[in-house]
C-alpha atoms as a PDB file:
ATOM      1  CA  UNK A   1       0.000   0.000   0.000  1.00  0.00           C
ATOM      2  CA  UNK A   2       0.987   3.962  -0.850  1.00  0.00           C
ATOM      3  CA  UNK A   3       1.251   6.524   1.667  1.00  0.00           C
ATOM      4  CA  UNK A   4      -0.806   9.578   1.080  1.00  0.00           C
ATOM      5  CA  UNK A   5      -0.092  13.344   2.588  1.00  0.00           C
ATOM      6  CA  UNK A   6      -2.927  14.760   2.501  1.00  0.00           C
ATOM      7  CA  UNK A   7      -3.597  19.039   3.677  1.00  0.00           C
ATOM      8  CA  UNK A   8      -6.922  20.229   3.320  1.00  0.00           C
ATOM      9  CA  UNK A   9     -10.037  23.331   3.353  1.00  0.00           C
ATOM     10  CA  UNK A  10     -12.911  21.804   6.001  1.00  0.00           C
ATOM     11  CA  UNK A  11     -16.582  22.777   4.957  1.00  0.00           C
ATOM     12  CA  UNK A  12     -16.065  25.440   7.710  1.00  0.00           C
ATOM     13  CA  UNK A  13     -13.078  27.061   6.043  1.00  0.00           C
ATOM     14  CA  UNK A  14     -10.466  25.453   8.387  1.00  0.00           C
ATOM     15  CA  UNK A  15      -7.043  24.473   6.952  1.00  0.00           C
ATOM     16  CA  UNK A  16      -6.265  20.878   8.308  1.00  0.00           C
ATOM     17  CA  UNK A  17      -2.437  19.907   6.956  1.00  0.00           C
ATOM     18  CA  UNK A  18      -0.215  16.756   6.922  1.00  0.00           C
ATOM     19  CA  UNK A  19      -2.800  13.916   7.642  1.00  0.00           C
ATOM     20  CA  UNK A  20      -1.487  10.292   6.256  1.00  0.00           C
ATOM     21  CA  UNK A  21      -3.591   8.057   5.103  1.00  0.00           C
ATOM     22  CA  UNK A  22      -2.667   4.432   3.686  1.00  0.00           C
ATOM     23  CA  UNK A  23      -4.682   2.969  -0.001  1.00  0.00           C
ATOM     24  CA  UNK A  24      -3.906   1.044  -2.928  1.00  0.00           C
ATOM     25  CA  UNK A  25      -3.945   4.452  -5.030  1.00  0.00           C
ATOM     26  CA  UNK A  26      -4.699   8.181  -4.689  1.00  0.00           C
ATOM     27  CA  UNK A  27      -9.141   7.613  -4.862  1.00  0.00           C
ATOM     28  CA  UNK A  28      -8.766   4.864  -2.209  1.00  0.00           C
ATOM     29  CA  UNK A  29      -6.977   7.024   0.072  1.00  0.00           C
ATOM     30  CA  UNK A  30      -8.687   9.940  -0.662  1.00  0.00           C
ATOM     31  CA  UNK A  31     -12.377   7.981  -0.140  1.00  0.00           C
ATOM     32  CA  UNK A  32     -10.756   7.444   3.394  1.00  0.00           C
ATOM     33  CA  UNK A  33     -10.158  11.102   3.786  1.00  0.00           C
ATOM     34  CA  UNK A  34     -14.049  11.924   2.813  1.00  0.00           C
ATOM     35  CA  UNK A  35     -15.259   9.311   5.395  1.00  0.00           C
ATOM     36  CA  UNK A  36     -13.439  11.363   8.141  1.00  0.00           C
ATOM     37  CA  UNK A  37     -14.004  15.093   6.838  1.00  0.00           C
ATOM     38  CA  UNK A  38     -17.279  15.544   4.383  1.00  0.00           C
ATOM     39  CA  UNK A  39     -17.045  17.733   1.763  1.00  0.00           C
ATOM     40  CA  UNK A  40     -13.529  18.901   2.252  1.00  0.00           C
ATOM     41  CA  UNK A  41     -11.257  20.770  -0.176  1.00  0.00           C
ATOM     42  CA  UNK A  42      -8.088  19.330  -0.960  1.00  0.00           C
ATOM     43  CA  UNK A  43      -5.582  21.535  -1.519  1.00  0.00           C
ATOM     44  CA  UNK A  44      -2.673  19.415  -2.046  1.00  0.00           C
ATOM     45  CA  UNK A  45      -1.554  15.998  -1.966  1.00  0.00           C
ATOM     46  CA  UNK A  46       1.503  13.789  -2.196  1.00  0.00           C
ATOM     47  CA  UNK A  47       2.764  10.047  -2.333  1.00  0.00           C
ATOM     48  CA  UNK A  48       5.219   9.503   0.100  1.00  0.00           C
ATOM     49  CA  UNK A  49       7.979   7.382  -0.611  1.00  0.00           C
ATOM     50  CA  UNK A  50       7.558   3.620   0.650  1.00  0.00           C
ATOM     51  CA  UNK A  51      10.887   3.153  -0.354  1.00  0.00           C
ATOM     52  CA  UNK A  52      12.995   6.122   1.721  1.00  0.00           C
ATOM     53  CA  UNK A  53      12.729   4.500   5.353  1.00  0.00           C
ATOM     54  CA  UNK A  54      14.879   4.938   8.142  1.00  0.00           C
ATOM     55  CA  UNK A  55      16.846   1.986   8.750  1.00  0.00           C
ATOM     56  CA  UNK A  56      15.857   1.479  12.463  1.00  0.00           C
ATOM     57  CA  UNK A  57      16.791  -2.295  12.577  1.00  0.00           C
ATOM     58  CA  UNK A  58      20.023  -3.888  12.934  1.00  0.00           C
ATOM     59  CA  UNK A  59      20.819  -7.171  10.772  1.00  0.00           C
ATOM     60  CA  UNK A  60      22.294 -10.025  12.778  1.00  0.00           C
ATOM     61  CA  UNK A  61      25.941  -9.027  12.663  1.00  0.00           C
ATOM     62  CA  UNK A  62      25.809  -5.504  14.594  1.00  0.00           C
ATOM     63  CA  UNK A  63      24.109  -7.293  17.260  1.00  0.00           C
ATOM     64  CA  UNK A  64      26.502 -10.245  17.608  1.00  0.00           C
ATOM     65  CA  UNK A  65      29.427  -7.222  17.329  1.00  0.00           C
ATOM     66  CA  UNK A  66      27.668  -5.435  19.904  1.00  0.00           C
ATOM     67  CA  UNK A  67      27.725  -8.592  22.221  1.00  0.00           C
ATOM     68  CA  UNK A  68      31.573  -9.417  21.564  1.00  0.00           C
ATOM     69  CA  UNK A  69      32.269  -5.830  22.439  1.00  0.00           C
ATOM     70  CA  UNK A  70      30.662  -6.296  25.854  1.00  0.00           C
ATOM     71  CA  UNK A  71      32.315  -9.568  26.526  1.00  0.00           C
END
């Protein structure tokens, strides 16, 4: 699934920005958005990268260096 960023105009005239919603493709996530604010505005949009993550695991061999540092 695509990551959506989504910044929008409420009915009321209220800016709402950066809201991230998950979908297959830009009318599945923005069918999500409707169910949560009715007849909104959307004022901009964009995909964000699945593929630009943070490495925030460690692969087996930093943790078995870590331990034989310890030792």
């Amino acid at each position: 699934m695509l990551k959506f960023n989504f910044s929008l105009r409420t009915r009321d005239g209220q800016t709402v920005e950066n809201i991230q919603l998950y979908g297959k493709d830009l009318p599945d996530a923005e069918r999500k958005l409707r169910q949560m604010y009715r007849n909104c505005e959307v004022t901009q949009y964009k995909i964000i990268d699945p593929d630009n993550k943070i490495a925030q695991s460690a692969d087996i061999e930093d943790v078995l260096s870590l331990i034989a540092k310890d030792s």
